[in-house]
Protein backbone atom coordinates (compact mmCIF):
# COMPACT_ATOMS: atom_id res chain seq x y z
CA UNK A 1 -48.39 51.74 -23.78
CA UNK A 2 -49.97 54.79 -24.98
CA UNK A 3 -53.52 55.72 -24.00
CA UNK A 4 -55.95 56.32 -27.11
CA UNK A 5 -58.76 58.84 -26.93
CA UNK A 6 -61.09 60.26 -29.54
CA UNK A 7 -59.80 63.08 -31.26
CA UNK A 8 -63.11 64.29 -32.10
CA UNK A 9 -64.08 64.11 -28.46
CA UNK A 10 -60.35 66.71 -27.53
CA UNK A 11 -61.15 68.79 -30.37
CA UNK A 12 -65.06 69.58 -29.11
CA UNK A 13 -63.42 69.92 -25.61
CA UNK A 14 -60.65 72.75 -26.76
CA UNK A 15 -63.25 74.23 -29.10
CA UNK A 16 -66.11 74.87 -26.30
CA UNK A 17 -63.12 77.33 -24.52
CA UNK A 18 -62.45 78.91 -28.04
CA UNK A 19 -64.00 81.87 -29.96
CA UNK A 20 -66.88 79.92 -31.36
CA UNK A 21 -68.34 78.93 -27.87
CA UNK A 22 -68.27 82.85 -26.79
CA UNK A 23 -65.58 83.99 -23.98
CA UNK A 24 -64.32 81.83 -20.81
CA UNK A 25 -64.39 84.94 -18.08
CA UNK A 26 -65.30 87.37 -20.51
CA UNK A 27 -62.13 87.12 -22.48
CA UNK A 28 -60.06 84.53 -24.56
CA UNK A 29 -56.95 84.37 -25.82
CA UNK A 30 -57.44 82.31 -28.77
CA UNK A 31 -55.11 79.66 -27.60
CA UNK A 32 -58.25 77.18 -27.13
CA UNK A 33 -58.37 77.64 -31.11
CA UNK A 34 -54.77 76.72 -31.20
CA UNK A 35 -55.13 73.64 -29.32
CA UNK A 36 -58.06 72.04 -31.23
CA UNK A 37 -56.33 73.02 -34.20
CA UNK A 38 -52.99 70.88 -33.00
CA UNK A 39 -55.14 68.28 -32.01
CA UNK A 40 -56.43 67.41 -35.63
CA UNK A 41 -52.81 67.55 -36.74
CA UNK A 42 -51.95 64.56 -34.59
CA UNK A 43 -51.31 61.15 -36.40
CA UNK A 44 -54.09 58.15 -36.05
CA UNK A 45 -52.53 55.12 -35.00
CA UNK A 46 -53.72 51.42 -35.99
CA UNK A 47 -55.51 49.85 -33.02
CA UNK A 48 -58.33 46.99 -32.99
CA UNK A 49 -60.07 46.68 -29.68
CA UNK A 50 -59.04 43.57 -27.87
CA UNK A 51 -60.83 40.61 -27.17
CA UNK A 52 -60.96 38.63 -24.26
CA UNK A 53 -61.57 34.53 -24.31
CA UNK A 54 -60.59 32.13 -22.52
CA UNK A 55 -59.55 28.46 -23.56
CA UNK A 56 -62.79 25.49 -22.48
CA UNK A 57 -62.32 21.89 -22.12
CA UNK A 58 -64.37 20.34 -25.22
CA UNK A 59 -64.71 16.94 -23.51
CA UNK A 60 -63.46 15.24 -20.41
CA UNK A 61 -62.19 12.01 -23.20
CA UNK A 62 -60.18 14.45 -25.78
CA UNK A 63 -57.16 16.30 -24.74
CA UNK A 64 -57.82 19.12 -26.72
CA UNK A 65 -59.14 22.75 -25.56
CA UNK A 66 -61.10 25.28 -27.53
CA UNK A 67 -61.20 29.00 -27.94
CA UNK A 68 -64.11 30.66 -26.73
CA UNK A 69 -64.28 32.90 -28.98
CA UNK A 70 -63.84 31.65 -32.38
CA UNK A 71 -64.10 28.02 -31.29
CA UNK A 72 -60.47 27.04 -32.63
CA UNK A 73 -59.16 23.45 -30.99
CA UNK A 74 -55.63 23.25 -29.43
CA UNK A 75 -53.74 20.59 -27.56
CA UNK A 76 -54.06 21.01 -23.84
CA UNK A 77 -50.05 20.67 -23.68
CA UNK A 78 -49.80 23.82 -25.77
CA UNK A 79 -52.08 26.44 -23.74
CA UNK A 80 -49.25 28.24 -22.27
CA UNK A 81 -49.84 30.47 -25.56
CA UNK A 82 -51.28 34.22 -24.08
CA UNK A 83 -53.38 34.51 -27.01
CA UNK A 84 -55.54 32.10 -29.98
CA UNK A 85 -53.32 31.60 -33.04
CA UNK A 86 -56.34 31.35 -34.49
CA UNK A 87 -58.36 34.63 -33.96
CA UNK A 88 -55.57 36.59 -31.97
CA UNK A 89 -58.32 36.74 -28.66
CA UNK A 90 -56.01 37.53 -25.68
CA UNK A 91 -56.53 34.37 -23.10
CA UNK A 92 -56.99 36.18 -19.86
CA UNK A 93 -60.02 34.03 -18.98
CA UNK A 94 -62.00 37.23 -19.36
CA UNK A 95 -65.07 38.25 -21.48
CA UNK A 96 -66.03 41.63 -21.13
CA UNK A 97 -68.58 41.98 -24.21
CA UNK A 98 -71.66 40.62 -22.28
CA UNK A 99 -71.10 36.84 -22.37
């Protein structure tokens, strides 16, 4: 899987080493220019951050678990499932937004 990073953030990075900055060591070459200008030529990919839930008995007399995140029920039999069908939160038994 690919990493993502900010493009914004690379292209202040390569641009405090170009012309605009001043000189790195007196001199530059211009090829810090170069690089921020690459870097805004790159393509944006599609990504959503993921969430994290984790499926919670809703009663010790129904056989049924929920989602913690969106609160969708499922039969217990069917929790092998790695993420809701519901809400698409991966089941890792993590939360890592504060909860």
């Amino acid at each position: 899987m690919a990493d993502l990073i900010s493009r914004a953030a690379a292209i202040q990075i390569a641009e405090s080493y170009g012309c605009n900055n001043g000189s790195a060591l007196g001199h530059h070459s211009g090829t810090a220019d170069c690089i921020a200008s690459e870097i805004a030529k790159l393509p944006a990919v599609d990504a959503v951050p993921v969430v994290h839930a984790r499926w919670q008995g809703v009663s010790p007399f129904v056989d049924t678990e929920e989602c913690s995140n969106c609160r969708y029920n499922i039969q217990s039999e069917e929790l092998e499932t790695p993420y809701c069908p519901w809400c698409g939160a991966q089941m890792d038994g993590e939360r890592r937004d504060g909860e």
